[in-house]
PDB file of N, CA and C in Angstrom:
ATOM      1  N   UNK A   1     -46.493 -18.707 -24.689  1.00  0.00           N
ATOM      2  CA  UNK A   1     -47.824 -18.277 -24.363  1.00  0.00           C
ATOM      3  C   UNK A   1     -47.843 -17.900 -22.882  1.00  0.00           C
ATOM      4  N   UNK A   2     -48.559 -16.520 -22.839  1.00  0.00           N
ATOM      5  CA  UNK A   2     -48.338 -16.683 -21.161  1.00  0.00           C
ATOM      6  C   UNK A   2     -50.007 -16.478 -20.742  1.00  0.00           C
ATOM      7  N   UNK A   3     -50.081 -16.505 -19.296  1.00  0.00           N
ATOM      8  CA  UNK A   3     -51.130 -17.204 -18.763  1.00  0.00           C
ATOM      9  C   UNK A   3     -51.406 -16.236 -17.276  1.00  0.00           C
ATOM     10  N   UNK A   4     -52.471 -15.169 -17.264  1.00  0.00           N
ATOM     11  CA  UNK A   4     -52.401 -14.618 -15.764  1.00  0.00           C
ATOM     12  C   UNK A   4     -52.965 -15.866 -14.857  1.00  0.00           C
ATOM     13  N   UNK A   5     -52.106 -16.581 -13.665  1.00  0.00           N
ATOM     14  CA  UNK A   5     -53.187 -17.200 -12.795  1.00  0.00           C
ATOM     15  C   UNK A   5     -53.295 -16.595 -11.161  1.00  0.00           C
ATOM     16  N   UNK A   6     -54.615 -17.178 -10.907  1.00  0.00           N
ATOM     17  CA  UNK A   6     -54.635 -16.646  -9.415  1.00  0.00           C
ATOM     18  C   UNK A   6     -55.079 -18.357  -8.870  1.00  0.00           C
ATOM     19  N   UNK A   7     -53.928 -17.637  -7.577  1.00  0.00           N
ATOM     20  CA  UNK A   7     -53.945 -19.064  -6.917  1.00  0.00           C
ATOM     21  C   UNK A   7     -54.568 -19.226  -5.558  1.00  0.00           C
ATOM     22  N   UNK A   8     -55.016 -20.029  -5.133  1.00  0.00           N
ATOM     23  CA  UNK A   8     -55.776 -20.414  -4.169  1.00  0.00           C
ATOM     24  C   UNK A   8     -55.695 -22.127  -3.406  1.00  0.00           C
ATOM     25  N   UNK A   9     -53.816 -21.546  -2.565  1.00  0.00           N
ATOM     26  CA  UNK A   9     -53.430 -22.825  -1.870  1.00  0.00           C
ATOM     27  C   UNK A   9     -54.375 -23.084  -0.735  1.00  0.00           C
ATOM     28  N   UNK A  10     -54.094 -24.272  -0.405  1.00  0.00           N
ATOM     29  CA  UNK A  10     -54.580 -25.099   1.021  1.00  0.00           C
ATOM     30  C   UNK A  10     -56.195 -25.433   0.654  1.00  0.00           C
ATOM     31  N   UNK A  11     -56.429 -25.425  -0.156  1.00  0.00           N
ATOM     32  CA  UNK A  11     -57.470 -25.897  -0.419  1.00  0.00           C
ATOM     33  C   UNK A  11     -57.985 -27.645  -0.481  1.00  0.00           C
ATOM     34  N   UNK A  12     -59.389 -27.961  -0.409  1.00  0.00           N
ATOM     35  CA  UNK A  12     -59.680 -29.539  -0.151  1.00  0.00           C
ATOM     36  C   UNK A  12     -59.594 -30.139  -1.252  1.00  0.00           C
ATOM     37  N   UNK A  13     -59.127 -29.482  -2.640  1.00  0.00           N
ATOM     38  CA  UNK A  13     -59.114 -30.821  -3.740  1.00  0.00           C
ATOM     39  C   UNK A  13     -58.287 -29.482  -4.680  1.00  0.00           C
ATOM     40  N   UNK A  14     -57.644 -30.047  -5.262  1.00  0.00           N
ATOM     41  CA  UNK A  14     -57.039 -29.748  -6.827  1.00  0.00           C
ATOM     42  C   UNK A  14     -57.863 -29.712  -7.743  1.00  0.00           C
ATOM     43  N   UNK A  15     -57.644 -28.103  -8.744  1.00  0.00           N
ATOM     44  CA  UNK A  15     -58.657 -28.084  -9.986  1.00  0.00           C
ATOM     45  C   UNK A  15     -57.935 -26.725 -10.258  1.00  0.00           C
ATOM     46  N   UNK A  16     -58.370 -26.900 -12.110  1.00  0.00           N
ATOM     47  CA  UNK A  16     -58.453 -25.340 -12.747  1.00  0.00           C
ATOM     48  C   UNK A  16     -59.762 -24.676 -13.118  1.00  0.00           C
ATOM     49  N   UNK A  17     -59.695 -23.591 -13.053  1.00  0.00           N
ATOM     50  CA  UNK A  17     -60.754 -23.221 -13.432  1.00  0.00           C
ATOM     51  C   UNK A  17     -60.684 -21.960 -14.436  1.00  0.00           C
ATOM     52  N   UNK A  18     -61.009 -22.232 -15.566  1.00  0.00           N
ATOM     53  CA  UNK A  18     -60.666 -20.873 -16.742  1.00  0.00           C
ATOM     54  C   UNK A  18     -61.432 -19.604 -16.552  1.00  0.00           C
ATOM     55  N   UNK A  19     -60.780 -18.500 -16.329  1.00  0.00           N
ATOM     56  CA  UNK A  19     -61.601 -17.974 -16.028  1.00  0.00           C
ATOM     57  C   UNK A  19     -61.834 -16.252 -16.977  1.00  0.00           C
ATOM     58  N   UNK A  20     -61.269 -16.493 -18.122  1.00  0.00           N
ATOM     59  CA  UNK A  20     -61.574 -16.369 -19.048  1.00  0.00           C
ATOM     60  C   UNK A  20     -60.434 -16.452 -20.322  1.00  0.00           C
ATOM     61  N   UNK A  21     -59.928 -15.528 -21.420  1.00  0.00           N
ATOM     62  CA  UNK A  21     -58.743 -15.460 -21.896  1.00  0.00           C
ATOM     63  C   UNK A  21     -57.467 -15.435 -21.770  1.00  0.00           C
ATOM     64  N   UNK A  22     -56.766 -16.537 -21.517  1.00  0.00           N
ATOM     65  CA  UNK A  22     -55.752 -16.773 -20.629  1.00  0.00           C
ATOM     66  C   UNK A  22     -55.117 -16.292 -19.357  1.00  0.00           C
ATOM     67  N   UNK A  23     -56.480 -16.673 -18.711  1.00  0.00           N
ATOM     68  CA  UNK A  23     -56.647 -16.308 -17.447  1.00  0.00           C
ATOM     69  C   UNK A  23     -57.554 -17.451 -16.407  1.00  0.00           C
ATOM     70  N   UNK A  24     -56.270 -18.075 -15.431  1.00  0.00           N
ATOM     71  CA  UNK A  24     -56.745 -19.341 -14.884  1.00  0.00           C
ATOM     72  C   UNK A  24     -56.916 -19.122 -13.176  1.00  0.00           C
ATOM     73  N   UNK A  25     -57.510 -19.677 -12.811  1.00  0.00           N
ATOM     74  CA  UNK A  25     -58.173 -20.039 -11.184  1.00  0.00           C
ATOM     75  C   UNK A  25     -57.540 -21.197 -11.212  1.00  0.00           C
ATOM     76  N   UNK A  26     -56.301 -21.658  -9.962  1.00  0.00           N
ATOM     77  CA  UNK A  26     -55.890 -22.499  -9.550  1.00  0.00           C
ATOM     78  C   UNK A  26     -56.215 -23.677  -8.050  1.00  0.00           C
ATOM     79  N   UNK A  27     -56.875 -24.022  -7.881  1.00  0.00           N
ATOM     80  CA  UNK A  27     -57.355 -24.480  -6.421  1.00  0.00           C
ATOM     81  C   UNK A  27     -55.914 -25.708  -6.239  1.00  0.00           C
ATOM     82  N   UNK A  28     -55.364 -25.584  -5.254  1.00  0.00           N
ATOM     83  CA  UNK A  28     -53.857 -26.694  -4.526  1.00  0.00           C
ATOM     84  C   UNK A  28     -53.861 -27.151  -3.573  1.00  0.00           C
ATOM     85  N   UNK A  29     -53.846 -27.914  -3.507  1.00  0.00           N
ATOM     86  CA  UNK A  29     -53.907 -28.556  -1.624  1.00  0.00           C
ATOM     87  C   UNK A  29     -52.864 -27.693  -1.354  1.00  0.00           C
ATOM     88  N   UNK A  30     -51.775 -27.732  -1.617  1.00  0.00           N
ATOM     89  CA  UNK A  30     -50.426 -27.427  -1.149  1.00  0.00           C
ATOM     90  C   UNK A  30     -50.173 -25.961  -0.411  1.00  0.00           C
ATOM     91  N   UNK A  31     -49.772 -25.663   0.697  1.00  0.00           N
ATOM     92  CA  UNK A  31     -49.561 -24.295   1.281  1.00  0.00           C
ATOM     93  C   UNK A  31     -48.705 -24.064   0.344  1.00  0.00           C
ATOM     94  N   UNK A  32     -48.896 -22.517   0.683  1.00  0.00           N
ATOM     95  CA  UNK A  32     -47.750 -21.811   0.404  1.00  0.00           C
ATOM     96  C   UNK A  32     -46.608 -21.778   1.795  1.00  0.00           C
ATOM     97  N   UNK A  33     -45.660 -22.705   1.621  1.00  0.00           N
ATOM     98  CA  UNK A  33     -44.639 -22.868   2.636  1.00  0.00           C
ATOM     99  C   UNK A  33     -43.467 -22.946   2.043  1.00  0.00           C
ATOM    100  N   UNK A  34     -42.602 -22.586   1.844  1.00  0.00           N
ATOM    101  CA  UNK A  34     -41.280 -23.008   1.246  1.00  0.00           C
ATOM    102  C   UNK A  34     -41.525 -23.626   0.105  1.00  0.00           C
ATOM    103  N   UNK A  35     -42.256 -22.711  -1.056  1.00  0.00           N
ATOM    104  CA  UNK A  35     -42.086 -22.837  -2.118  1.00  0.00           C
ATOM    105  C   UNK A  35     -43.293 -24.191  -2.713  1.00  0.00           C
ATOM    106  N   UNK A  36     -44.134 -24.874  -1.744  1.00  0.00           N
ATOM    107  CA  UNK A  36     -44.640 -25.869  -1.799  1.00  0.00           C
ATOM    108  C   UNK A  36     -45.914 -25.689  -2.932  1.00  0.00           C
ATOM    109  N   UNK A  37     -46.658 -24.567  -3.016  1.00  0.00           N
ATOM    110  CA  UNK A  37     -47.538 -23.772  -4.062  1.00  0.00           C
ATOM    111  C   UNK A  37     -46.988 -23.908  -5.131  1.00  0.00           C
ATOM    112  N   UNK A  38     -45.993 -23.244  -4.761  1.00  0.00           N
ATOM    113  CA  UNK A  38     -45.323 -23.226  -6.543  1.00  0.00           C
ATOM    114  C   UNK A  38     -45.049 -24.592  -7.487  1.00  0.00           C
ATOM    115  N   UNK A  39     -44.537 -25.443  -6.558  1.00  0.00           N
ATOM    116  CA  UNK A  39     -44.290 -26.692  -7.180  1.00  0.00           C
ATOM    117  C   UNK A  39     -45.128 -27.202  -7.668  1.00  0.00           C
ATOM    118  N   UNK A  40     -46.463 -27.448  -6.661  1.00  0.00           N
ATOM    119  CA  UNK A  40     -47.375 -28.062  -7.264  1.00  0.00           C
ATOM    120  C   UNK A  40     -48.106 -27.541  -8.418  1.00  0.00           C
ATOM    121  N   UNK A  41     -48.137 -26.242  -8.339  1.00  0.00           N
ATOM    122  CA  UNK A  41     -48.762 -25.068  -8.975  1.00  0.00           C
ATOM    123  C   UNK A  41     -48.167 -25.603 -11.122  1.00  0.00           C
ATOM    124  N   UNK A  42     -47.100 -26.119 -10.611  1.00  0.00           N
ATOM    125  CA  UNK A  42     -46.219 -26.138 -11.665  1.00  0.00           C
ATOM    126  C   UNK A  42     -46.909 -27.490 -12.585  1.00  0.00           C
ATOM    127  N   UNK A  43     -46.407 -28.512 -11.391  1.00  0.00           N
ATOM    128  CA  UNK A  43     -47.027 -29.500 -11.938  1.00  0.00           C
ATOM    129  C   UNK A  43     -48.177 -29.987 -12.061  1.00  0.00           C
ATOM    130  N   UNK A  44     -49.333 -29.417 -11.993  1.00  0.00           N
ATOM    131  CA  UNK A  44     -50.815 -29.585 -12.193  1.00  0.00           C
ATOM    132  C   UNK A  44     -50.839 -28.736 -13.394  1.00  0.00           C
ATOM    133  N   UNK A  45     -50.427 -27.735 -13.889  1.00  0.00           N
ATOM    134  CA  UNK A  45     -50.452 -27.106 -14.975  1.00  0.00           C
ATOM    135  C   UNK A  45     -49.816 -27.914 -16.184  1.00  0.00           C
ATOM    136  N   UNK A  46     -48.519 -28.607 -16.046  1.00  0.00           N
ATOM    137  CA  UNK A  46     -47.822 -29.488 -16.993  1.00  0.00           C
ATOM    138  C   UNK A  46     -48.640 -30.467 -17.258  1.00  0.00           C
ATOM    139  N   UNK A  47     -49.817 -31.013 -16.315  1.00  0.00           N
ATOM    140  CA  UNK A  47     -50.534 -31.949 -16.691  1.00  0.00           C
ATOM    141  C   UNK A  47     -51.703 -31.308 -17.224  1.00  0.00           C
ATOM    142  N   UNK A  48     -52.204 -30.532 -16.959  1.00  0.00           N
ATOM    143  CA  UNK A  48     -53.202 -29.513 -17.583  1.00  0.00           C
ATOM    144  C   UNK A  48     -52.634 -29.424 -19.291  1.00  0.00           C
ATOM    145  N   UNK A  49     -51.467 -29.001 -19.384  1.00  0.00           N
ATOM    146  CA  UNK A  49     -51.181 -28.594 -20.879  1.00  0.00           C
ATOM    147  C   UNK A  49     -50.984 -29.255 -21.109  1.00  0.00           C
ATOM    148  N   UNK A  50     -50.339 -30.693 -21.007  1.00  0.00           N
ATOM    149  CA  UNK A  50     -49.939 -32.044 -21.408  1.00  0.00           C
ATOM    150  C   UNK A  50     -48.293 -31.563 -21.580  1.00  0.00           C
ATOM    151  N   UNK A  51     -47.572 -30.766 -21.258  1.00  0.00           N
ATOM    152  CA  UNK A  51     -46.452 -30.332 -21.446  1.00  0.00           C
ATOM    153  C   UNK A  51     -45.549 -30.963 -20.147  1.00  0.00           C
ATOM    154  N   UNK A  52     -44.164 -30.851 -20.733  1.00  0.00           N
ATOM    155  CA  UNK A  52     -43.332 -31.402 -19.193  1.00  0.00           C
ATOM    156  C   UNK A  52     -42.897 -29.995 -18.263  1.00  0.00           C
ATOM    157  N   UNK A  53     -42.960 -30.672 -17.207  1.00  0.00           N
ATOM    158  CA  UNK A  53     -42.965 -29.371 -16.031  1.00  0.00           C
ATOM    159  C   UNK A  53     -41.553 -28.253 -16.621  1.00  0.00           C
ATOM    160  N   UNK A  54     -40.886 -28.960 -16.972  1.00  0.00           N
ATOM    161  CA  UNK A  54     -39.262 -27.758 -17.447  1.00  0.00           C
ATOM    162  C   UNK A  54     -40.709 -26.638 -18.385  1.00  0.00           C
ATOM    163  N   UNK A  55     -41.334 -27.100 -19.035  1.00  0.00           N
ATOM    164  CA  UNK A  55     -41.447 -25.989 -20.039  1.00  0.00           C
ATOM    165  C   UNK A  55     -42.498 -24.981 -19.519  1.00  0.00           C
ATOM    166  N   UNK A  56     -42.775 -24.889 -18.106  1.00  0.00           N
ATOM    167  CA  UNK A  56     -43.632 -23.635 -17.426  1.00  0.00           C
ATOM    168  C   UNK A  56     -42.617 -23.085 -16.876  1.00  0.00           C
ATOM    169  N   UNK A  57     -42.475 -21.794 -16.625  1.00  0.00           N
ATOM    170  CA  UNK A  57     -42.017 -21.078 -15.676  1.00  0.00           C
ATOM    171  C   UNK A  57     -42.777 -19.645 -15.200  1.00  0.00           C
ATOM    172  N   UNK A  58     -42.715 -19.621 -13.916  1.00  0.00           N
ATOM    173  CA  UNK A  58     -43.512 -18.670 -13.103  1.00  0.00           C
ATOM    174  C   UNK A  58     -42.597 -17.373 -13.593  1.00  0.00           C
ATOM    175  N   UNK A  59     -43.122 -16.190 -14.185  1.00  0.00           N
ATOM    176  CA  UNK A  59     -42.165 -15.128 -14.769  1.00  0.00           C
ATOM    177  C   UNK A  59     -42.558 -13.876 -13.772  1.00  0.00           C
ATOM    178  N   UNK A  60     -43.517 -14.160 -13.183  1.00  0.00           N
ATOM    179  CA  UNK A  60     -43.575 -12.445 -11.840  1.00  0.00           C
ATOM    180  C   UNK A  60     -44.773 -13.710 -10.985  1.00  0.00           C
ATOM    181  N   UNK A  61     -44.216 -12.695  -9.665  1.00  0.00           N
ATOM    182  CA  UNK A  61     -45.347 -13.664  -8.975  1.00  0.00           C
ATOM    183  C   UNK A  61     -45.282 -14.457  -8.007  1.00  0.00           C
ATOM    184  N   UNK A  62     -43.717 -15.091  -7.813  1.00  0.00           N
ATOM    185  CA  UNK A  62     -43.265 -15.652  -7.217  1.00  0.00           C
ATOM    186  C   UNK A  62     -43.903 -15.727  -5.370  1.00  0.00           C
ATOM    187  N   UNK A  63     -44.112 -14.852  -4.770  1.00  0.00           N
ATOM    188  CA  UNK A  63     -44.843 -14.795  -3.912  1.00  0.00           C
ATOM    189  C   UNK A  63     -45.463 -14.179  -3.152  1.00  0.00           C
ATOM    190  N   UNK A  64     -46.732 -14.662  -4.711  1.00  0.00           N
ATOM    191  CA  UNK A  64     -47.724 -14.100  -4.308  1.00  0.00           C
ATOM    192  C   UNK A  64     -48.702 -14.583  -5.124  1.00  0.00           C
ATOM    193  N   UNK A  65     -50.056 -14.849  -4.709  1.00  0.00           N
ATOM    194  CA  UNK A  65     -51.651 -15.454  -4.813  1.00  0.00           C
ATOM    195  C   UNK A  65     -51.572 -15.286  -6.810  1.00  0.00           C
ATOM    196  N   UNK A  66     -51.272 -13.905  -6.950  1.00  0.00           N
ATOM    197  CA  UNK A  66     -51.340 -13.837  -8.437  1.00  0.00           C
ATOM    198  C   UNK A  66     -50.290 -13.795  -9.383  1.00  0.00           C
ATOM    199  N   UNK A  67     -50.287 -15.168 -10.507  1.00  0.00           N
ATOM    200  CA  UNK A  67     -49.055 -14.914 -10.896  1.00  0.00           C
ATOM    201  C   UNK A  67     -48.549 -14.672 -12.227  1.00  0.00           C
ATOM    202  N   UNK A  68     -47.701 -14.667 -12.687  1.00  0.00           N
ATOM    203  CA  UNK A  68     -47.997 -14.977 -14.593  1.00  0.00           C
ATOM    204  C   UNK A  68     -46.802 -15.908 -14.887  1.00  0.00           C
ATOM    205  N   UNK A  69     -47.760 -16.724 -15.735  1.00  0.00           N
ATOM    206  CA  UNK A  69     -47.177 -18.214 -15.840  1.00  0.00           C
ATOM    207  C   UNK A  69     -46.714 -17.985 -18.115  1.00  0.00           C
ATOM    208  N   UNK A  70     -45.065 -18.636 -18.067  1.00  0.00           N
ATOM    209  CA  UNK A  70     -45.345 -18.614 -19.410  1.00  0.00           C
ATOM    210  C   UNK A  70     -45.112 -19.981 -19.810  1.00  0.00           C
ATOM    211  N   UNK A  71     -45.092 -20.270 -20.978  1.00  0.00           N
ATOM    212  CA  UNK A  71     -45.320 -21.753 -21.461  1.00  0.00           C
ATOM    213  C   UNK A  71     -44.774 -21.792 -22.756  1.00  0.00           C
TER     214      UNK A  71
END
């Protein structure tokens, strides 16, 4: 299943927000610094789907705000 998200690091609290047909709003504390977005990006979603982090991977996007996530 894949998933357009737009992300929105450095922010004051962690959350998703659906923002419509598989299409998600990400809020991360985490900069984007050496990959630090992505990680977290990863694992707030694995807990979101109830899935383990191996089974997301970022497939375009890598760096940059918008990405597409498959699952």
């Amino acid at each position: 299943m894949k998933y357009a998200i737009i992300v929105k690091p450095g922010t004051s609290q962690e959350k998703i927000v659906e923002s419509g047909d598989h299409e998600l709003t990400v809020y991360l504390r985490a900069k984007p610094h050496d990959g630090e977005a992505n990680t977290a990006l990863i694992k707030l979603l694995a807990k979101y789907f109830d899935v383990p982090k191996t089974a997301i991977k970022i497939t375009h996007g890598h760096k940059s705000r918008t990405k597409t996530i498959e699952i």
